[in-house]
N, C-alpha and C. Protein backbone atom coordinates (compact mmCIF):
# COMPACT_ATOMS: atom_id res chain seq x y z
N UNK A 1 -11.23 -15.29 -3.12
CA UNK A 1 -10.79 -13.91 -3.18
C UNK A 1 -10.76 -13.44 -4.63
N UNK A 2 -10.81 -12.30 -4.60
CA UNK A 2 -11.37 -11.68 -6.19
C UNK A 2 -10.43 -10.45 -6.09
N UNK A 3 -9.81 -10.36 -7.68
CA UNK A 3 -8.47 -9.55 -8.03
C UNK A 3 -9.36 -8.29 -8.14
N UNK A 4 -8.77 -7.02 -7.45
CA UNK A 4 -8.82 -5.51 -7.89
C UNK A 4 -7.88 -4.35 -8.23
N UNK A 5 -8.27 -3.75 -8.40
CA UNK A 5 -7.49 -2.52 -8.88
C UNK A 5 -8.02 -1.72 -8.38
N UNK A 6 -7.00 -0.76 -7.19
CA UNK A 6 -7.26 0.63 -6.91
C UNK A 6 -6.56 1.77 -7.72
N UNK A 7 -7.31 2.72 -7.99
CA UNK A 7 -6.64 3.68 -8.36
C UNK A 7 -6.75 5.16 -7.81
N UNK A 8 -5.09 5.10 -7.60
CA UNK A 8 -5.70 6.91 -5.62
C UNK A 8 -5.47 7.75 -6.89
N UNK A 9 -6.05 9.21 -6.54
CA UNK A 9 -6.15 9.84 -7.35
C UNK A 9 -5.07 11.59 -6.91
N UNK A 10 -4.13 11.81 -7.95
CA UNK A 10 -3.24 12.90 -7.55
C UNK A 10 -1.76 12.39 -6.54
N UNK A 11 -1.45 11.40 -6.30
CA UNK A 11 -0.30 11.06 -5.48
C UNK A 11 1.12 11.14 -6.29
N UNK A 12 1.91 11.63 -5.72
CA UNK A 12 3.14 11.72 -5.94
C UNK A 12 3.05 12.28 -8.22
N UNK A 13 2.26 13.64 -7.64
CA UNK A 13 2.37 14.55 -9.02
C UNK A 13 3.02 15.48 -8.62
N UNK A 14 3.84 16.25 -9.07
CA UNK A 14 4.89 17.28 -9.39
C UNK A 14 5.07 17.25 -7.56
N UNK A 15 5.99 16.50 -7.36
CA UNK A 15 6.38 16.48 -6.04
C UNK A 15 5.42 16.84 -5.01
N UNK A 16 4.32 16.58 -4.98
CA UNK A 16 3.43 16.77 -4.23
C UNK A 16 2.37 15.34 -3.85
N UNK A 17 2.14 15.33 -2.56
CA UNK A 17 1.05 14.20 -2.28
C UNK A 17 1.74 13.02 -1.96
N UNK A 18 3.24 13.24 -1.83
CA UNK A 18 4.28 11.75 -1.90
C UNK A 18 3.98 10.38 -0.90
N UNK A 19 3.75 9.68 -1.91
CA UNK A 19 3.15 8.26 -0.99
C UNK A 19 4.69 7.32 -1.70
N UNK A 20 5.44 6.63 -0.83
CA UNK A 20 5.56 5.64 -1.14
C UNK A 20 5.36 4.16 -1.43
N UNK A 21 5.62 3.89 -2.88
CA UNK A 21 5.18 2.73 -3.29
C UNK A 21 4.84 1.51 -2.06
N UNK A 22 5.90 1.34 -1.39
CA UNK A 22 6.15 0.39 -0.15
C UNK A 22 5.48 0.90 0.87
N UNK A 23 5.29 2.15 1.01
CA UNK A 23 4.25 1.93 2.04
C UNK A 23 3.06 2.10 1.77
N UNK A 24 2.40 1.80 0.18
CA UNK A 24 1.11 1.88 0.17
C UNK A 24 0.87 0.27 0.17
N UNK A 25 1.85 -0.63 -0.02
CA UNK A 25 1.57 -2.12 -0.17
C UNK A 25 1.53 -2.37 0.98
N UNK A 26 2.24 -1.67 2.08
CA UNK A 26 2.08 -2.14 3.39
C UNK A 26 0.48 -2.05 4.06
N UNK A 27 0.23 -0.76 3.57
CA UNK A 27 -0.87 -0.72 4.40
C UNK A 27 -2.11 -1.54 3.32
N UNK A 28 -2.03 -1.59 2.19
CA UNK A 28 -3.11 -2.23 1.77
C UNK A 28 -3.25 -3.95 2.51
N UNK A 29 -1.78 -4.22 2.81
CA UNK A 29 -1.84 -5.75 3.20
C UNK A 29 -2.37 -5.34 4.42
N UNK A 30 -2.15 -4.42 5.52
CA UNK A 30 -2.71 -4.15 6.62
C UNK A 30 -4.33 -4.06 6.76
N UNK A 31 -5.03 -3.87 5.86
CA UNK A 31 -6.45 -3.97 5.44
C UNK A 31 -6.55 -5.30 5.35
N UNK A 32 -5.90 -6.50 4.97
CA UNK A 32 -6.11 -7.61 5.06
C UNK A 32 -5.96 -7.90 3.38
N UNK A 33 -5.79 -7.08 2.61
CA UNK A 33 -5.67 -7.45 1.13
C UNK A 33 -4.54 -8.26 0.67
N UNK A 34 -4.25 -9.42 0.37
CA UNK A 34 -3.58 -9.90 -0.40
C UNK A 34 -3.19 -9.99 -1.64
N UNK A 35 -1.65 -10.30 -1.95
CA UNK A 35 -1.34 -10.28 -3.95
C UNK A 35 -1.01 -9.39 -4.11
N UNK A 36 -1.19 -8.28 -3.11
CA UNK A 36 -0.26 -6.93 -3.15
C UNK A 36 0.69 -6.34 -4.25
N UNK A 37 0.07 -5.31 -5.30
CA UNK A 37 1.39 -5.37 -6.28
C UNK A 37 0.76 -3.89 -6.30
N UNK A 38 1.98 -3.18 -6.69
CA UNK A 38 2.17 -1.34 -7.12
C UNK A 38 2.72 -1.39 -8.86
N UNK A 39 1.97 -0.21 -9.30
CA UNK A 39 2.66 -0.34 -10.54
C UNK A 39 3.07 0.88 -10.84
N UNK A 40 3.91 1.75 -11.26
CA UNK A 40 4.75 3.12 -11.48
C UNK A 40 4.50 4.03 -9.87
N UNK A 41 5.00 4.79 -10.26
CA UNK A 41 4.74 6.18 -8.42
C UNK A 41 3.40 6.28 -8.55
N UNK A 42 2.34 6.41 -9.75
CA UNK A 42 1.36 6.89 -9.38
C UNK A 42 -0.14 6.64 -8.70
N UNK A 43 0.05 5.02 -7.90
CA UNK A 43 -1.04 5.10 -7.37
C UNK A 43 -2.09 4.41 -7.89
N UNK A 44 -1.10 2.93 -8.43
CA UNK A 44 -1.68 1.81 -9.04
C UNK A 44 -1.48 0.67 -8.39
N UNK A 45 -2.61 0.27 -7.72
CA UNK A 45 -2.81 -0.89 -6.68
C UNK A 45 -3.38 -2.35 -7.60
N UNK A 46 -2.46 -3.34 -8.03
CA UNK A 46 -3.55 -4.91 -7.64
C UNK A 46 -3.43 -5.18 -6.78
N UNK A 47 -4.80 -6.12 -6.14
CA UNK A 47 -4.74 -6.46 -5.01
C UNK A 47 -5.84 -8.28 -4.91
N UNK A 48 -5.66 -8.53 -3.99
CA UNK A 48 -7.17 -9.53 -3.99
C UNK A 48 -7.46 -9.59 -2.83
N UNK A 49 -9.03 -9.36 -2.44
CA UNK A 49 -9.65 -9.15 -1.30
C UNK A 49 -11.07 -9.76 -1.36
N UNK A 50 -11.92 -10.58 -0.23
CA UNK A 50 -13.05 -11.15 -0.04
C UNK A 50 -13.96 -10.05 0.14
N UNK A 51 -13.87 -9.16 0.08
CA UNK A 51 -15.13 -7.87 0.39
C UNK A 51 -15.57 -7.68 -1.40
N UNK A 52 -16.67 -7.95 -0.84
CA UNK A 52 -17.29 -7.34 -2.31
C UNK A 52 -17.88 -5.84 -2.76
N UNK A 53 -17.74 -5.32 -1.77
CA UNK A 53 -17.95 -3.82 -1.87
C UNK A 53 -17.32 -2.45 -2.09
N UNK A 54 -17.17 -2.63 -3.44
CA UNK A 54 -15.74 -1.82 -3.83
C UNK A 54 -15.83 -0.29 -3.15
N UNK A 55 -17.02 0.22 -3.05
CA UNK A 55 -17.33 1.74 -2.11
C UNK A 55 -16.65 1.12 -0.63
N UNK A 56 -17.05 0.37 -0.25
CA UNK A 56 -16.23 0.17 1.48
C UNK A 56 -14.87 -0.08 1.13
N UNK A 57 -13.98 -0.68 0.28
CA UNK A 57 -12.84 -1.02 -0.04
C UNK A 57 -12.30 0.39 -0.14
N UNK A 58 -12.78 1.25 -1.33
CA UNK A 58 -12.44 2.37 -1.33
C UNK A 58 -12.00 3.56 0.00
N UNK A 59 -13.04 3.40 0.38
CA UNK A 59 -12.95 4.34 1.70
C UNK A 59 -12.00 3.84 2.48
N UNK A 60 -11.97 2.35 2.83
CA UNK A 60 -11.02 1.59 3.78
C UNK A 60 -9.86 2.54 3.32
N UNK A 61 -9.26 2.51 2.45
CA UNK A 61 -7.64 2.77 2.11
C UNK A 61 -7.94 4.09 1.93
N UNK A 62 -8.24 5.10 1.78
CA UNK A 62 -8.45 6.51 1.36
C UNK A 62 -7.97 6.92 2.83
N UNK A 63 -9.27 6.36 4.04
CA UNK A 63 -9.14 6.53 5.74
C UNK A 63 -7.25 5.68 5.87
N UNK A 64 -7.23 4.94 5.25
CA UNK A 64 -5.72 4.42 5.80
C UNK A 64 -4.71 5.29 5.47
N UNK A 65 -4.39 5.91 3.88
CA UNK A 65 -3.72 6.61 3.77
C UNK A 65 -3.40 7.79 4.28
N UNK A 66 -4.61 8.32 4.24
CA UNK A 66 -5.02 9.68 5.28
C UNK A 66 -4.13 9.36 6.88
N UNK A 67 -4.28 8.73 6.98
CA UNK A 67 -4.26 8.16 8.78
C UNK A 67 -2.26 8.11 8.56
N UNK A 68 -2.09 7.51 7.80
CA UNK A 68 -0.96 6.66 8.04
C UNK A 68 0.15 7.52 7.36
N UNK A 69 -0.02 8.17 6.22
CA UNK A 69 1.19 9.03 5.63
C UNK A 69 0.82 10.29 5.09
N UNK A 70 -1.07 10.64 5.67
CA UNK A 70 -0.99 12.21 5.80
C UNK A 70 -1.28 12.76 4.76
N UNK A 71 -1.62 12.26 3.39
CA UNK A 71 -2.04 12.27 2.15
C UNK A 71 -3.97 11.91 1.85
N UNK A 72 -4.54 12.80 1.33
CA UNK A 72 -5.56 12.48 1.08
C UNK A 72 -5.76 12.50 -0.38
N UNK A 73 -6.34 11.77 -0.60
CA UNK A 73 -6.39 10.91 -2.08
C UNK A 73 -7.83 10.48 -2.14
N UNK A 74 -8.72 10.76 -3.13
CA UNK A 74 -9.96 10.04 -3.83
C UNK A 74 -9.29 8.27 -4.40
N UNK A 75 -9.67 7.49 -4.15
CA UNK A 75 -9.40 6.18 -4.66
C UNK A 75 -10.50 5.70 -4.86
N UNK A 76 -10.91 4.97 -6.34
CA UNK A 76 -11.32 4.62 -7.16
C UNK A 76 -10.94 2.93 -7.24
N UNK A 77 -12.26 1.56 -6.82
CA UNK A 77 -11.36 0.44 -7.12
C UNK A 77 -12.60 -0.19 -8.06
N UNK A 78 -11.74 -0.79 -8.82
CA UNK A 78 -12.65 -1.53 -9.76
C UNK A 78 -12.12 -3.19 -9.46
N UNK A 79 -12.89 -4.02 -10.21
CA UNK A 79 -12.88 -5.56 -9.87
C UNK A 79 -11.90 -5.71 -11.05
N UNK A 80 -11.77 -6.50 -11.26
CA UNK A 80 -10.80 -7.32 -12.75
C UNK A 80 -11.93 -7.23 -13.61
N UNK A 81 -12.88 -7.91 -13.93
CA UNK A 81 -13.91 -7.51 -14.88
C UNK A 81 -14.26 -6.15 -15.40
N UNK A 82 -14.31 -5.71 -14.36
CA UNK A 82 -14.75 -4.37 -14.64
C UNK A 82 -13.64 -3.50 -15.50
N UNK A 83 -11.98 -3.24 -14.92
CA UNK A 83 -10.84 -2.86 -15.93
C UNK A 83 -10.81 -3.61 -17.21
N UNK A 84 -11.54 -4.52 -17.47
CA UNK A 84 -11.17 -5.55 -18.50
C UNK A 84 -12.25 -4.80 -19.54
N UNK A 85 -13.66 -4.64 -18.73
CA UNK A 85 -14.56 -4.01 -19.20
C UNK A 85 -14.48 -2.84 -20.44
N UNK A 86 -13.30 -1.98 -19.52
CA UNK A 86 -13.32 -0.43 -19.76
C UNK A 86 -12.35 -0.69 -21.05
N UNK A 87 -11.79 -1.32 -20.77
CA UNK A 87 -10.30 -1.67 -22.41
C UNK A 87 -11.32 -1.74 -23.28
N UNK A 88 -11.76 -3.05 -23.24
CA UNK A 88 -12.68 -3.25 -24.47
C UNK A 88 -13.71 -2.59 -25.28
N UNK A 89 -13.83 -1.75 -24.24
CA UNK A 89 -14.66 -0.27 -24.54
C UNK A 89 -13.83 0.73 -25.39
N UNK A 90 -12.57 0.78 -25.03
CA UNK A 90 -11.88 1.61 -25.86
C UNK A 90 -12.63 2.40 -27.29
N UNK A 91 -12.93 3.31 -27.31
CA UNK A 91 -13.41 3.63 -28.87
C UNK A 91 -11.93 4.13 -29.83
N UNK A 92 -10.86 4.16 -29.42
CA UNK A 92 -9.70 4.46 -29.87
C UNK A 92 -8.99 3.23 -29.96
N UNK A 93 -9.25 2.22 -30.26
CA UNK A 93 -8.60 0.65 -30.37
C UNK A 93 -7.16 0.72 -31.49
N UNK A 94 -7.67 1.95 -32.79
CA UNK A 94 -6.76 2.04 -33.78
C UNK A 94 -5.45 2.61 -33.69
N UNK A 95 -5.24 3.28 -32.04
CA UNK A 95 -4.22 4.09 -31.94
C UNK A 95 -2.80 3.23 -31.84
N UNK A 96 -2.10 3.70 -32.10
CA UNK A 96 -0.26 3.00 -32.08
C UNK A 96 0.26 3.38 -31.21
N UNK A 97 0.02 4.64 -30.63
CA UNK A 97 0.30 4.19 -29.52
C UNK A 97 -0.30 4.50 -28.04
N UNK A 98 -0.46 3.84 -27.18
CA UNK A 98 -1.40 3.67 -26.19
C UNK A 98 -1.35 4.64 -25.15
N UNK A 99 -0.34 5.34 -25.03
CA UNK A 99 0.12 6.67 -24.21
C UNK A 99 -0.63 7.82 -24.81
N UNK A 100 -1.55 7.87 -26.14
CA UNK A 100 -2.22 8.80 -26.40
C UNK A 100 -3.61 8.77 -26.13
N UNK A 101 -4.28 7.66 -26.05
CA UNK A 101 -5.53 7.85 -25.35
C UNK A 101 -5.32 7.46 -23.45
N UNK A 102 -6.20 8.14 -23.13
CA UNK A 102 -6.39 8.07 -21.72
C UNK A 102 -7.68 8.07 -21.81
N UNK A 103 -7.39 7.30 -20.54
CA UNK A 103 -9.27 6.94 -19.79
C UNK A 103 -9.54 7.57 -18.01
N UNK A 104 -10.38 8.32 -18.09
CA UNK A 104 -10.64 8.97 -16.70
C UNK A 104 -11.36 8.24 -16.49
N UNK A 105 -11.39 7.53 -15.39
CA UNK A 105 -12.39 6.51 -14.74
C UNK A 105 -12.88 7.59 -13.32
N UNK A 106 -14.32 7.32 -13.43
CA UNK A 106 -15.41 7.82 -12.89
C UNK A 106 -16.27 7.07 -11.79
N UNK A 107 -16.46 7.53 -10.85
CA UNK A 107 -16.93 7.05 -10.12
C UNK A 107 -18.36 6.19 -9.99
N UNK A 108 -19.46 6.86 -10.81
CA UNK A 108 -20.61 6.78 -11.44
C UNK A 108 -20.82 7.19 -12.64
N UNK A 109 -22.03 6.95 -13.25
CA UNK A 109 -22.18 6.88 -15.08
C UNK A 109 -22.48 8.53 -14.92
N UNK A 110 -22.02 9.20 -16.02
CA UNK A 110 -22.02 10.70 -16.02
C UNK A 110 -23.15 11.35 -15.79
N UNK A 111 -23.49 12.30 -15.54
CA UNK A 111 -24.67 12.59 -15.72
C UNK A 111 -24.56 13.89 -16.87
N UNK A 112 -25.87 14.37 -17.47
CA UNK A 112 -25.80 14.40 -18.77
C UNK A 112 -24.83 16.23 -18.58
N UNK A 113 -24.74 16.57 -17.62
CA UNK A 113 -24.14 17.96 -17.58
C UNK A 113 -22.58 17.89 -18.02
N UNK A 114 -22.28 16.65 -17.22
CA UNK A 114 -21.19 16.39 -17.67
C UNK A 114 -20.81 16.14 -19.02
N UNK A 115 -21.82 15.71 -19.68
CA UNK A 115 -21.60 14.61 -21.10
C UNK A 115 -21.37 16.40 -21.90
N UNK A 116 -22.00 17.53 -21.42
CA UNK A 116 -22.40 18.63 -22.16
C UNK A 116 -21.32 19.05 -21.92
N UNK A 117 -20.52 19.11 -20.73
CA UNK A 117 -19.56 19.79 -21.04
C UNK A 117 -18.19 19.28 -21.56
N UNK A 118 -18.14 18.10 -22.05
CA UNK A 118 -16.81 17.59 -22.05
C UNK A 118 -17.24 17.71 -23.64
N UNK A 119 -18.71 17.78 -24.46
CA UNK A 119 -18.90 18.05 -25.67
C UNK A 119 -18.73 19.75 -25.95
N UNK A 120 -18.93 20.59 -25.11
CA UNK A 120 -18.67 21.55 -25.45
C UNK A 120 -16.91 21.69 -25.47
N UNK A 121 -16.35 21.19 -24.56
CA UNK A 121 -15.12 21.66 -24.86
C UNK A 121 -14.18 20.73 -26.18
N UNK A 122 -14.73 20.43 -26.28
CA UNK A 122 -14.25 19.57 -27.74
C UNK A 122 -14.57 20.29 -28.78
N UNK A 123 -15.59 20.94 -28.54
CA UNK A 123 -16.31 21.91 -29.48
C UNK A 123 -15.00 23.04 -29.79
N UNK A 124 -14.80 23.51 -28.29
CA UNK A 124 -13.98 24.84 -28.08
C UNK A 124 -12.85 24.66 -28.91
N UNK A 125 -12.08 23.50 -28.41
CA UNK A 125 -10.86 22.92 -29.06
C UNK A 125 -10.58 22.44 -30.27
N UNK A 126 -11.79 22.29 -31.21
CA UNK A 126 -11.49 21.90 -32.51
C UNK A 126 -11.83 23.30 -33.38
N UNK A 127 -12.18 24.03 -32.75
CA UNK A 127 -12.17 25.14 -33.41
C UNK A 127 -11.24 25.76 -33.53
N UNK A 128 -9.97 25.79 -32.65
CA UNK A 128 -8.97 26.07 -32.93
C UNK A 128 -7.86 25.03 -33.66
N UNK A 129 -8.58 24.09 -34.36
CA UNK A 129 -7.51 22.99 -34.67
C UNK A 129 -7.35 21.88 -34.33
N UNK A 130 -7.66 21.91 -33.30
CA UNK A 130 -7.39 19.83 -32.28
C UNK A 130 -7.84 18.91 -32.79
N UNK A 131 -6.74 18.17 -33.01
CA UNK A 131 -7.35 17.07 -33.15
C UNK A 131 -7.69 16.12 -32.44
N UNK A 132 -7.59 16.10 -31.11
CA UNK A 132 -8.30 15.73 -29.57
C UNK A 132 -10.04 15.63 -29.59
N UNK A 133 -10.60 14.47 -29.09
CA UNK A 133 -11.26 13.96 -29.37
C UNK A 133 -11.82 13.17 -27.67
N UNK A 134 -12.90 12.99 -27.49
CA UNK A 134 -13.31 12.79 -26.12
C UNK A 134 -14.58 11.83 -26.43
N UNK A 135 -14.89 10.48 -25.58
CA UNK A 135 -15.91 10.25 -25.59
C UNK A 135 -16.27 8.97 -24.43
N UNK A 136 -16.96 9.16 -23.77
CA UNK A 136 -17.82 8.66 -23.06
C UNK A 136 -18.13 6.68 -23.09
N UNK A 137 -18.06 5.97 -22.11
CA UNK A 137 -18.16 4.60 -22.18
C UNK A 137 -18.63 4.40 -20.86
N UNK A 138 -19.88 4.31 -20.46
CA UNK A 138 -19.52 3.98 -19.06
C UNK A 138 -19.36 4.75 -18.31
N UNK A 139 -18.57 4.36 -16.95
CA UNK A 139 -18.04 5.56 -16.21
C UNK A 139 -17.19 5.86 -16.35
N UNK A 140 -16.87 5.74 -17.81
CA UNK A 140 -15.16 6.16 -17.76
C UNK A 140 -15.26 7.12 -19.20
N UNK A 141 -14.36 8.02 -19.34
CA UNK A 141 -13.95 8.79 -20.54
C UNK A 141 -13.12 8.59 -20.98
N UNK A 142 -13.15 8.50 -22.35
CA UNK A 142 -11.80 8.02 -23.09
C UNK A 142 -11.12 9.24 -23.75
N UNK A 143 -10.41 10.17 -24.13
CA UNK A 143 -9.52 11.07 -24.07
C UNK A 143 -8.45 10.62 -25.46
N UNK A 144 -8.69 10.89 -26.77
CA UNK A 144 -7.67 10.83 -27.37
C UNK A 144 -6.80 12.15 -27.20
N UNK A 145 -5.60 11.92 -27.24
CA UNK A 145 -4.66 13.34 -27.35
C UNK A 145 -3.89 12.75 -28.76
N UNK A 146 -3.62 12.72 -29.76
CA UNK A 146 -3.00 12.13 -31.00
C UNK A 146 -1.58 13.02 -30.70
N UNK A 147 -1.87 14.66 -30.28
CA UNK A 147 -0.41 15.22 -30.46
C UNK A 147 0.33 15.08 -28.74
N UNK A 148 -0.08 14.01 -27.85
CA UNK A 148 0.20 14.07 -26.80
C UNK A 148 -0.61 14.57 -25.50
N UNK A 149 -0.70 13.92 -24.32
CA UNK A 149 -1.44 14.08 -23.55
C UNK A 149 -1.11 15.69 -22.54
N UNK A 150 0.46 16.11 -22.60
CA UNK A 150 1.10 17.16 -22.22
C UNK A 150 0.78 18.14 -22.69
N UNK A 151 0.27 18.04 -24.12
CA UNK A 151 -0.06 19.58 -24.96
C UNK A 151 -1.41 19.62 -25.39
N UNK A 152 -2.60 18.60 -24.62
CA UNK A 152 -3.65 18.72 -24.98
C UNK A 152 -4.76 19.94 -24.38
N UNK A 153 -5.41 20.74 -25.12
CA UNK A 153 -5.92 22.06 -24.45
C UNK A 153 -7.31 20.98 -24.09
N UNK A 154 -7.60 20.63 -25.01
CA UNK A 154 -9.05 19.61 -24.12
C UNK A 154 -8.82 19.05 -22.82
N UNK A 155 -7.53 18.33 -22.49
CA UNK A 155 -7.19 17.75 -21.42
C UNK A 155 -7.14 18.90 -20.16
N UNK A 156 -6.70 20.17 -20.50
CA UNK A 156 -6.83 21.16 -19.70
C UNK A 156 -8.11 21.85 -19.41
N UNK A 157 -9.35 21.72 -20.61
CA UNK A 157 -10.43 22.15 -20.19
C UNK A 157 -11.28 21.38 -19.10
N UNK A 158 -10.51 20.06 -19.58
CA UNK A 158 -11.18 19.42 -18.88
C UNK A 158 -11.18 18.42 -17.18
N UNK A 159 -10.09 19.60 -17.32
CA UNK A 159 -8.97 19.24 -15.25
C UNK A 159 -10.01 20.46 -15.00
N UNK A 160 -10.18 21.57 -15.16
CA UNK A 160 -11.09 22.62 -14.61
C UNK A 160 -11.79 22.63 -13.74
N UNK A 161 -12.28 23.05 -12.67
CA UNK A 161 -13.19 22.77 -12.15
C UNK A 161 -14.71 22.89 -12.73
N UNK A 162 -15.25 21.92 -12.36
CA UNK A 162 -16.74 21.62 -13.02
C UNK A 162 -16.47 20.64 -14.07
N UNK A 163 -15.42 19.69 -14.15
CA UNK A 163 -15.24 19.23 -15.26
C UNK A 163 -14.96 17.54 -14.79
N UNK A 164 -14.94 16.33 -16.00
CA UNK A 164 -14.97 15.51 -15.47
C UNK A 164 -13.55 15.19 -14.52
N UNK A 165 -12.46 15.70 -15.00
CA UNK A 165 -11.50 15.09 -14.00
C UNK A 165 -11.11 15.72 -13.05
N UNK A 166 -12.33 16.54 -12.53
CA UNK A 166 -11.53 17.36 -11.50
C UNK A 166 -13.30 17.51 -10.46
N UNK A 167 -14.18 16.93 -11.14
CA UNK A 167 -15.26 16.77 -10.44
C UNK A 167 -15.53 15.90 -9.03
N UNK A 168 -15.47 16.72 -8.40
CA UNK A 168 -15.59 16.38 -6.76
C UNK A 168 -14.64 15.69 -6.18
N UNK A 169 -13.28 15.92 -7.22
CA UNK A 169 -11.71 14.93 -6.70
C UNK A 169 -12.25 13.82 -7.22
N UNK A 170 -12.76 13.41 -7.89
CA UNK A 170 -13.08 11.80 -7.70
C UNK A 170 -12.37 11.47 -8.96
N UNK A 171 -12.51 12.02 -10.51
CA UNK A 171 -12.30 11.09 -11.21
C UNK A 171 -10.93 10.99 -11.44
N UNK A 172 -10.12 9.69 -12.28
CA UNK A 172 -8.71 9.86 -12.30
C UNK A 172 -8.43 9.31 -13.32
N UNK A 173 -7.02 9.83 -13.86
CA UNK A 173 -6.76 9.46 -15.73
C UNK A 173 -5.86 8.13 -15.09
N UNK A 174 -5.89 7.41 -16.33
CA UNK A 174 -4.58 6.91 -16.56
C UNK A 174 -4.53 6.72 -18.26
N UNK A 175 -2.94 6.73 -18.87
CA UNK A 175 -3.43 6.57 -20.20
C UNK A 175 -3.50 4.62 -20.38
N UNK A 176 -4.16 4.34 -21.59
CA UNK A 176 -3.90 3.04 -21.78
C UNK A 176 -2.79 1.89 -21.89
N UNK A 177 -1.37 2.53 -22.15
CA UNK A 177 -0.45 1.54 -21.61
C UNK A 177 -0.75 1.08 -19.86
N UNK A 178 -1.28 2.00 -18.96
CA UNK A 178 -0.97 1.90 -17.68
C UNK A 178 -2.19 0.59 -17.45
N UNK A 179 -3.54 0.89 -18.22
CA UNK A 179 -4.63 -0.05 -18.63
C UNK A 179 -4.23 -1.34 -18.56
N UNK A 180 -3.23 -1.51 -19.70
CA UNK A 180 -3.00 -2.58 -20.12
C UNK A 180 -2.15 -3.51 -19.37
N UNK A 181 -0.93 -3.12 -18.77
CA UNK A 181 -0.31 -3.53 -17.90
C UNK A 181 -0.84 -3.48 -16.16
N UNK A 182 -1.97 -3.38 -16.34
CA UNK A 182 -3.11 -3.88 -14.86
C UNK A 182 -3.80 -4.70 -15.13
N UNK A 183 -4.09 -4.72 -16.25
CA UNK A 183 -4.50 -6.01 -16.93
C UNK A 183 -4.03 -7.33 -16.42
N UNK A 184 -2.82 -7.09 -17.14
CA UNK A 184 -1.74 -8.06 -17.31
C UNK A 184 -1.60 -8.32 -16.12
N UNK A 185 -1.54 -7.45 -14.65
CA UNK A 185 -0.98 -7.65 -13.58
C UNK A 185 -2.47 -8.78 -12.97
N UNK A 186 -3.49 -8.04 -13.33
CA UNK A 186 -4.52 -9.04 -12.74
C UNK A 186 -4.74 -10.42 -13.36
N UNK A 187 -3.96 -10.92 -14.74
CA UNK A 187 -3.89 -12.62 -14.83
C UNK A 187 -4.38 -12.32 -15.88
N UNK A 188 -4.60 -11.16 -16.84
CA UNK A 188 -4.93 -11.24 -18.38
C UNK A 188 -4.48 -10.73 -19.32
């Protein structure tokens, strides 16, 4: 069995979408997943499961949650390698602290419309000052906010629709403390 990480996307934000922790471990063990662990309200699954097909894994629990507590959620699962992957990718390694970069993990590698617009709005935003900063690894985006992820106008251009984190529901932030401690939860 091989360690993963799901990540549902939008659950239990500003009182809306409310999944409980306990009953998302329930039903993931109900899929047959073992090692079962939740990490904060938002919709951070380890798990370990013999399916190697993280698209069927995905859907499995998306259809369960849906079914079972009425919440529909995009979920996103990566292997242990693969989260281990995306850290090391970090292009913000120098930051102090880890709550200022975030990584939107993506479903697939961007395609270049995307890459244009998450460069244009960086564009938008440093013209007024920002020091917010965006860049690309993979399927994932890395997101510095230096003055905070709450007051970032890039972070808002880029929830928008047509944009990467809001493109087709799929993609979903977390900042890098949350990274790191899934890490940790998967044995590294």
């Amino acid at each position: 069995m091989a360690t993963h990480v799901a990540l549902l996307r939008g659950i239990n934000v500003g009182g809306r979408n409310k999944v409980a922790m306990a009953d998302l471990r329930e039903i993931m063990a109900s899929l047959g997943h073992t090692d079962v662990a939740t990490y904060i309200q938002s919709g951070n699954v380890v798990f370990r499961t013999d399916e190697k097909d993280a698209t069927t894994v995905a859907a499995a629990i998306e259809k369960a949650v849906e079914d079972r507590v009425g919440v529909r959620s995009a979920v996103l699962v990566l292997t242990h390698a693969e989260l281990a992957q995306i850290a090391r990718d970090n292009p913000y390694p120098d930051e102090p602290n880890p709550k200022m970069v975030h990584v939107v993990f993506l479903p697939a590698e961007p395609a270049s419309e995307m890459i244009a617009s998450v460069a244009a709005a960086q564009d938008t935003v440093a013209k007024k000052g920002s020091r917010d900063v965006a860049q690309y690894a993979g399927r994932a985006l890395f997101l510095h906010t230096p003055d905070g992820f709450g007051r970032s106008e890039l972070a808002v251009l880029l929830t928008r629709a047509g944009r990467p984190m809001s493109a087709q529901g799929a993609g979903t932030a977390r900042n890098m403390a949350t990274v790191r401690k899934l890490l940790d939860m998967c044995g590294s």
